[in-house]
C-alpha atoms as a PDB file:
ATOM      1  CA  UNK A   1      11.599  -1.795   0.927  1.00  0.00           C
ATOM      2  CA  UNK A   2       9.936   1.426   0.339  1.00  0.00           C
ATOM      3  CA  UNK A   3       7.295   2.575   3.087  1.00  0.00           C
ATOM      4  CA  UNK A   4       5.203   4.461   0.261  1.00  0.00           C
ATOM      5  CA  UNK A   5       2.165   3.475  -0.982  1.00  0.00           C
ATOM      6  CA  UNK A   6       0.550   4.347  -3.837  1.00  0.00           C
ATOM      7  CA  UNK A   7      -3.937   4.543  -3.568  1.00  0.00           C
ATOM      8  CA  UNK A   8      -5.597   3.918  -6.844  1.00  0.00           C
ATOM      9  CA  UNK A   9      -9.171   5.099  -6.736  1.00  0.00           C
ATOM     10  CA  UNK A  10     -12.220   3.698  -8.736  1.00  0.00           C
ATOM     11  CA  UNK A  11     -13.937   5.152 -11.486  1.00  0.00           C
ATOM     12  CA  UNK A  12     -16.513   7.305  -8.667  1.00  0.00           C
ATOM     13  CA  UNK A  13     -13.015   9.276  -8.445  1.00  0.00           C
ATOM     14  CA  UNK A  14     -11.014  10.141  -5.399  1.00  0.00           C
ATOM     15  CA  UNK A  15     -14.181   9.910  -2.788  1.00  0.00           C
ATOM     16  CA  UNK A  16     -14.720  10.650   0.586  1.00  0.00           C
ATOM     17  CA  UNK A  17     -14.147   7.211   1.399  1.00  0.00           C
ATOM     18  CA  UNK A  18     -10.797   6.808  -0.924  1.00  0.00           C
ATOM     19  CA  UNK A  19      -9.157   9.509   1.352  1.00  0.00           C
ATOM     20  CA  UNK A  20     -10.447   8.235   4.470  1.00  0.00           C
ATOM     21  CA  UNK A  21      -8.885   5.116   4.027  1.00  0.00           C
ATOM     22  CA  UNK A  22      -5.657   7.269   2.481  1.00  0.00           C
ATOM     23  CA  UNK A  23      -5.609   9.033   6.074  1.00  0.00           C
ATOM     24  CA  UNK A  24      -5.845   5.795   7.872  1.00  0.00           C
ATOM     25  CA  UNK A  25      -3.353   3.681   6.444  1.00  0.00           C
ATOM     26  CA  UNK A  26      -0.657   6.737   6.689  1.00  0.00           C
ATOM     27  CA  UNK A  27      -1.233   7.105   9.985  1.00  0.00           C
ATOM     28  CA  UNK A  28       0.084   4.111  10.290  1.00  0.00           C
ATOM     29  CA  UNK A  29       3.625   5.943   9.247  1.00  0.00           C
ATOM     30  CA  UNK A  30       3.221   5.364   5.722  1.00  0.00           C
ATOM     31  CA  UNK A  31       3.944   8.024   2.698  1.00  0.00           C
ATOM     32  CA  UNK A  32       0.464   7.688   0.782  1.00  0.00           C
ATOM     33  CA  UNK A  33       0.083   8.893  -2.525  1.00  0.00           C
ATOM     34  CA  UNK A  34      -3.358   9.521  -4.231  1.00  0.00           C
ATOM     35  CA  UNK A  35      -2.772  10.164  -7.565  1.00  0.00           C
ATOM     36  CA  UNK A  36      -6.699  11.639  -8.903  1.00  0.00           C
ATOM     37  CA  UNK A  37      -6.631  10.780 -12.496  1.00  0.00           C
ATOM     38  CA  UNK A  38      -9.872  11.975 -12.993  1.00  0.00           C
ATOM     39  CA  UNK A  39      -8.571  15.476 -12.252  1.00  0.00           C
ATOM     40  CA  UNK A  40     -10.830  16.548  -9.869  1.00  0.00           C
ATOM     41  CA  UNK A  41     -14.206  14.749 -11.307  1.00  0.00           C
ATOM     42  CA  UNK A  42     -16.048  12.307  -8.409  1.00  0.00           C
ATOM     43  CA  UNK A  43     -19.293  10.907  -9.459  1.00  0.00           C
ATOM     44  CA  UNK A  44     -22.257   9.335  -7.015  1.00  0.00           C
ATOM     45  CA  UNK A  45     -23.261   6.435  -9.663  1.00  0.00           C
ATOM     46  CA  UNK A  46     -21.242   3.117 -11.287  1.00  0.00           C
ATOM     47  CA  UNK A  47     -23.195   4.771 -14.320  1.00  0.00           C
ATOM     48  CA  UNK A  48     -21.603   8.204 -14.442  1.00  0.00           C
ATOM     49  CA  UNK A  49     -17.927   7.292 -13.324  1.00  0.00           C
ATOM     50  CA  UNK A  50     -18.244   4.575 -16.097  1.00  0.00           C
ATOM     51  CA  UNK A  51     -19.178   6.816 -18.719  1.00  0.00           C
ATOM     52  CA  UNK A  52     -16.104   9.367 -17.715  1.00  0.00           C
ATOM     53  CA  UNK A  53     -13.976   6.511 -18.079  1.00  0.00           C
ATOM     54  CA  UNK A  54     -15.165   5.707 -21.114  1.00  0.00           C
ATOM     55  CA  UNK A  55     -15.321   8.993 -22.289  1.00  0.00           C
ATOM     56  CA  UNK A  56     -11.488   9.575 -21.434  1.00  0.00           C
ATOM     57  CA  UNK A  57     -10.619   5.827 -22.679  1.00  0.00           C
ATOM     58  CA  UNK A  58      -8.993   3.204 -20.013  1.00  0.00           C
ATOM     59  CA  UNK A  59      -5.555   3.615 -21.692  1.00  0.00           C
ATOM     60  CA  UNK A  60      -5.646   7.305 -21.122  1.00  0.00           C
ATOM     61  CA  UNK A  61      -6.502   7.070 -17.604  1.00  0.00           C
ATOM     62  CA  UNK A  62      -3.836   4.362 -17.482  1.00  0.00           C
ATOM     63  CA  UNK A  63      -0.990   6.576 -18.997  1.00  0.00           C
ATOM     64  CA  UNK A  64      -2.429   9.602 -16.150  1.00  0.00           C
ATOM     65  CA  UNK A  65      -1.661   7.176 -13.539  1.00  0.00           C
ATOM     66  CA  UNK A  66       1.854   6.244 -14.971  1.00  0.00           C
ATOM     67  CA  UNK A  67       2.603   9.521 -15.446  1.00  0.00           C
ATOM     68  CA  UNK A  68       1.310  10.776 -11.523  1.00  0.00           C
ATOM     69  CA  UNK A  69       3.599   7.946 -10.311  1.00  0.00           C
ATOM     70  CA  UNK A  70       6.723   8.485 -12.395  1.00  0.00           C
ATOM     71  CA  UNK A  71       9.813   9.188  -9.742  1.00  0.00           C
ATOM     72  CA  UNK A  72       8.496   6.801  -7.055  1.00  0.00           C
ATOM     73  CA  UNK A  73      10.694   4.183  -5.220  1.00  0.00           C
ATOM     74  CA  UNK A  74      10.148   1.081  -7.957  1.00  0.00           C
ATOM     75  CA  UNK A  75       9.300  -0.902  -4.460  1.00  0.00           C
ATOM     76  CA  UNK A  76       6.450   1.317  -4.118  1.00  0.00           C
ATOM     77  CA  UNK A  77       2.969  -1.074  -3.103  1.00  0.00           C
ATOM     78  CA  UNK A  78      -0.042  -0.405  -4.742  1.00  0.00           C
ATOM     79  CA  UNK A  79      -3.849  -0.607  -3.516  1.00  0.00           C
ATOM     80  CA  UNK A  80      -6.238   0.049  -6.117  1.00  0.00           C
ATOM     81  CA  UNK A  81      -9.993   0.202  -5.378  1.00  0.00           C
ATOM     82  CA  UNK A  82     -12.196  -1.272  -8.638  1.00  0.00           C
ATOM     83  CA  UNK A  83     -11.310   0.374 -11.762  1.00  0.00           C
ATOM     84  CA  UNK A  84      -7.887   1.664  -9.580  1.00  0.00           C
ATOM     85  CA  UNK A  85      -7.227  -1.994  -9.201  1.00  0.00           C
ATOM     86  CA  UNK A  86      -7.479  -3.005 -12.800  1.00  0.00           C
ATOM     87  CA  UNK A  87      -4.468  -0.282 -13.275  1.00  0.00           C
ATOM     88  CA  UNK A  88      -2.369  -1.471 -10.435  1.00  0.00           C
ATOM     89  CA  UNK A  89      -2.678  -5.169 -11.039  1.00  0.00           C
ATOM     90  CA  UNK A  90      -1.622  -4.095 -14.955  1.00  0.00           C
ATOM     91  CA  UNK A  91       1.152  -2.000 -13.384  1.00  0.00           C
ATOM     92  CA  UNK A  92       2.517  -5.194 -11.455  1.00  0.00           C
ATOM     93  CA  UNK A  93       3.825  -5.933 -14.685  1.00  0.00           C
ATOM     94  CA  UNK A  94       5.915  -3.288 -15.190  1.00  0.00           C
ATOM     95  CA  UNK A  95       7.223  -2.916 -11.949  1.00  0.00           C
ATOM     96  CA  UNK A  96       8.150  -6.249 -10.864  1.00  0.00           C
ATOM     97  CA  UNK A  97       9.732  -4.810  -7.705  1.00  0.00           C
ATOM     98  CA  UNK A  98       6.358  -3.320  -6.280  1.00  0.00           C
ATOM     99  CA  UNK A  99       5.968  -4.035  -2.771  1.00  0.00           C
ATOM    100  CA  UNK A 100       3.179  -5.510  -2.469  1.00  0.00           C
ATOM    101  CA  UNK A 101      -0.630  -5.250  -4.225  1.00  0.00           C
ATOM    102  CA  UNK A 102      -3.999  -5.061  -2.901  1.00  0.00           C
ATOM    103  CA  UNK A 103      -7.399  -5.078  -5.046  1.00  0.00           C
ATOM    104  CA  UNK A 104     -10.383  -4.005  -4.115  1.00  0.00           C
ATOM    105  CA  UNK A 105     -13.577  -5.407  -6.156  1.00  0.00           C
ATOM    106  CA  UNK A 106     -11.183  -6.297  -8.921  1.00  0.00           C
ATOM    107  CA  UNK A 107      -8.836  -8.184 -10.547  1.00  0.00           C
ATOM    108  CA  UNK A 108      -7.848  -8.843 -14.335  1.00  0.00           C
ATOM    109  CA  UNK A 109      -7.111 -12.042 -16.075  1.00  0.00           C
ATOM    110  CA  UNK A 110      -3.432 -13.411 -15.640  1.00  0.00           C
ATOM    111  CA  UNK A 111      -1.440 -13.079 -18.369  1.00  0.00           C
ATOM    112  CA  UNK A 112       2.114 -14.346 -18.231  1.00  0.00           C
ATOM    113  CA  UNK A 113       4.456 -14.901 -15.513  1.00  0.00           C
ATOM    114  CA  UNK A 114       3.870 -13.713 -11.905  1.00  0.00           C
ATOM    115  CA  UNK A 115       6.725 -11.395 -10.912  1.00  0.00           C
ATOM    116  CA  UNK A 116       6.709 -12.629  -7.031  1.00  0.00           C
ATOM    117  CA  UNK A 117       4.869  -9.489  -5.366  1.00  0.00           C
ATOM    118  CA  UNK A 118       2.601 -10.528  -2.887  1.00  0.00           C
ATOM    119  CA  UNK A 119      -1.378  -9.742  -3.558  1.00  0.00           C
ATOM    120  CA  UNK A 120      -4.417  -9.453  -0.964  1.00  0.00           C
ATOM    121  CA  UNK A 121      -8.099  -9.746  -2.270  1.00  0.00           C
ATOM    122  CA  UNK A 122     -10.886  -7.963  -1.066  1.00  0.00           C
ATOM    123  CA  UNK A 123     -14.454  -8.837  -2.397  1.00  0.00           C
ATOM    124  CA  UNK A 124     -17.993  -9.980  -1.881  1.00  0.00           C
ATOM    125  CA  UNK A 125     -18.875 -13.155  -2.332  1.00  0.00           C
ATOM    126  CA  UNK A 126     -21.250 -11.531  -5.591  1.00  0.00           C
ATOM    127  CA  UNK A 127     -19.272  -9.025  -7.202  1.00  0.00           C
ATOM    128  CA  UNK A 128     -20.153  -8.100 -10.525  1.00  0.00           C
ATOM    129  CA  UNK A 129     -17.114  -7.020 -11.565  1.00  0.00           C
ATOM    130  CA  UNK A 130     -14.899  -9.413  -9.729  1.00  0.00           C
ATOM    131  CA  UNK A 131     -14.752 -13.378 -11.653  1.00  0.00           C
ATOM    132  CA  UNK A 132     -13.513 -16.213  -8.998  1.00  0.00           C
ATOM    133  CA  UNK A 133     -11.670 -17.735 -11.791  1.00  0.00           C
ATOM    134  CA  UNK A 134      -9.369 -14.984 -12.218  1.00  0.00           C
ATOM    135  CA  UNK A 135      -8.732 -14.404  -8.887  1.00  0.00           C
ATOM    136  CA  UNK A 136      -8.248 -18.191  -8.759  1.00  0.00           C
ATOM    137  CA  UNK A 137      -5.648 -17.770 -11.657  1.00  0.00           C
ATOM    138  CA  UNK A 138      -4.085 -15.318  -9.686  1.00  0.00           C
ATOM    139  CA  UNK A 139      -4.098 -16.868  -6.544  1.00  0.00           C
ATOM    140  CA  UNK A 140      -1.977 -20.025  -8.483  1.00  0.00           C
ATOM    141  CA  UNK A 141       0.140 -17.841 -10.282  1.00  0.00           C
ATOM    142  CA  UNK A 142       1.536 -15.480  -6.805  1.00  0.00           C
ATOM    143  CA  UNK A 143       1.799 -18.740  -5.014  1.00  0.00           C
ATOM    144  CA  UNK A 144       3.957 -20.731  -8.169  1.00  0.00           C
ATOM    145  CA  UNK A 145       6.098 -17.332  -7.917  1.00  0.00           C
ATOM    146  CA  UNK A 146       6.141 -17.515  -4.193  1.00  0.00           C
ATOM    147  CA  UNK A 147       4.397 -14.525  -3.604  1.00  0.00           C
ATOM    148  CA  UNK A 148       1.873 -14.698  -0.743  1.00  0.00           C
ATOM    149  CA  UNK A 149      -1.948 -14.552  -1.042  1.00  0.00           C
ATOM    150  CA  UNK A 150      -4.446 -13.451   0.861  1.00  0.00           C
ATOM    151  CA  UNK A 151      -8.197 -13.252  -0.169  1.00  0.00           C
ATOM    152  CA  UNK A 152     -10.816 -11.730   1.865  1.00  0.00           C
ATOM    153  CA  UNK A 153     -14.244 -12.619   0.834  1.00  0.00           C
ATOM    154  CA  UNK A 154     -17.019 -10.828   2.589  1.00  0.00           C
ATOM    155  CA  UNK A 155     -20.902 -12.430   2.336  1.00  0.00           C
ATOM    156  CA  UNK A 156     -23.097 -10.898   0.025  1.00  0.00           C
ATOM    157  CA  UNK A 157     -23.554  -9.135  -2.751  1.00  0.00           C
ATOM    158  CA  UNK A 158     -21.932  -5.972  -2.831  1.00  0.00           C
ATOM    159  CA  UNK A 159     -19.047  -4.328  -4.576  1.00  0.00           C
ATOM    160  CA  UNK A 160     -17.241  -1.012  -2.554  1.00  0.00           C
ATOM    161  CA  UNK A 161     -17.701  -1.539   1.185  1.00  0.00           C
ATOM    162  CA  UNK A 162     -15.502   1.213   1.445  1.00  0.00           C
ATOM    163  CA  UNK A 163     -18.250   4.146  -0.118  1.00  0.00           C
ATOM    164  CA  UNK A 164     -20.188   5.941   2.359  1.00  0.00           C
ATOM    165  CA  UNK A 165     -22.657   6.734  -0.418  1.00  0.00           C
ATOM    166  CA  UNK A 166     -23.287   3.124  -1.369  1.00  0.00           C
ATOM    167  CA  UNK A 167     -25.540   0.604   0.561  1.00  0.00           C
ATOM    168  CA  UNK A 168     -22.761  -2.101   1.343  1.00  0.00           C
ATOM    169  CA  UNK A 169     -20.772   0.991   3.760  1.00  0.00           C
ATOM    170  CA  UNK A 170     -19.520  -0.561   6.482  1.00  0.00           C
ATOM    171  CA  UNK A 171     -17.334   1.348   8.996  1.00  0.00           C
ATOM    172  CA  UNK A 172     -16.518  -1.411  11.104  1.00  0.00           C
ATOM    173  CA  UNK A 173     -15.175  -3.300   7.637  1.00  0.00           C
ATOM    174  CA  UNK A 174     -13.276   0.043   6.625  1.00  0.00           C
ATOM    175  CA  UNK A 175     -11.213  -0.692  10.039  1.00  0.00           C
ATOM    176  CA  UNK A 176     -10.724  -4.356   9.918  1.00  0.00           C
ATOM    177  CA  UNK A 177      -9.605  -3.722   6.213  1.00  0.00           C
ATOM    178  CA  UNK A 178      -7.528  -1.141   6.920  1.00  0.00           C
ATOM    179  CA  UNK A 179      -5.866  -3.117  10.122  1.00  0.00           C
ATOM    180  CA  UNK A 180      -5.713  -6.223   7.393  1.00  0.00           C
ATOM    181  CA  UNK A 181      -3.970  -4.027   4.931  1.00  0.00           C
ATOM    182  CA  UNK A 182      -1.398  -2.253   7.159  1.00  0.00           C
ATOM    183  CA  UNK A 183      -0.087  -6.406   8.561  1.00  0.00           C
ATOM    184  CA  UNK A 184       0.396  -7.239   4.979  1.00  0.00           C
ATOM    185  CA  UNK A 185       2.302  -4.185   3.755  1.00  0.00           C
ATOM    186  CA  UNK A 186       4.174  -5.078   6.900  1.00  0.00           C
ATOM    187  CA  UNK A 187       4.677  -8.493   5.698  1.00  0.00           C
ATOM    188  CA  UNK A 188       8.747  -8.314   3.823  1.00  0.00           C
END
């Protein structure tokens, strides 16, 4: 299995806090790429990052990111933070041998057959942009694949614990989640 890992970052764009965790989970000997398919834009509100997304459309930004990962080891694993998460888990589809996948304050509806990669969760409890009934869909369907599943719930309200510029930072989360997410990409 490949020992790259591929860092999907929300729609604030490749932050401070994106490449801090990017630093800490290769220095746990891992290749890390952070593919910036905003092209250089970061943004300090849900508002503004939003409204680039929009502007750019969410298939465009999709095709960015399939294009910035073409060429990597089809094992590749895949964290995605948010918006980053929406592409990865919709990349699971079309690479079936990925690794493994984590989301971060996301997940998308299941559609179709689970293709056996094992997924973490990490979320608040109150997540606006994260429904328990998908990630209870997608808990079922990893688990009837035989995938593992892991979901991390944190208390609270809150959506990017890993965003020094939002109010739910917490540095002492960023290393438990980066601890949690180097023992699963361990996990064969």
């Amino acid at each position: 299995m490949s020992a790259d890992l591929v860092i999907l970052h929300s729609a604030y764009g490749q932050t401070r806090g994106v490449r801090a965790v990017a630093e800490a989970l290769a220095a746990t000997g891992r290749r890390v790429h952070v593919p910036d398919f905003y092209r250089g834009r970061v943004f300090t509100t849900e508002a503004q990052g939003i409204a680039h997304r929009d502007a750019i459309g969410y298939q465009a930004l999709l095709d960015r990111v399939r294009g910035d990962i073409a060429g990597l080891d089809p094992t590749t694993s895949f964290l995605g933070f948010s918006l980053g998460a929406s592409f990865a888990h919709r990349l699971a589809a079309e690479r079936p041998a990925m690794g493994h996948l984590v989301l971060v304050g996301n997940t998308n509806p299941v559609s179709g057959s689970w293709p056996g990669i094992p997924v973490q969760v990490h979320r608040f409890e109150e997540d606006h942009w994260v429904r328990p009934s998908d990630v209870a869909d997608l808990r079922e369907a990893v688990e009837v694949s035989g995938g593992m599943f892991e979901d991390h719930v944190l208390p609270g309200h809150g959506h990017l614990f890993t965003e020094p510029h939002l109010p739910e930072y917490d540095p002492a989360r960023v290393d438990t989640f980066v601890a949690q997410v180097h023992e699963f990409l361990d996990w064969a």
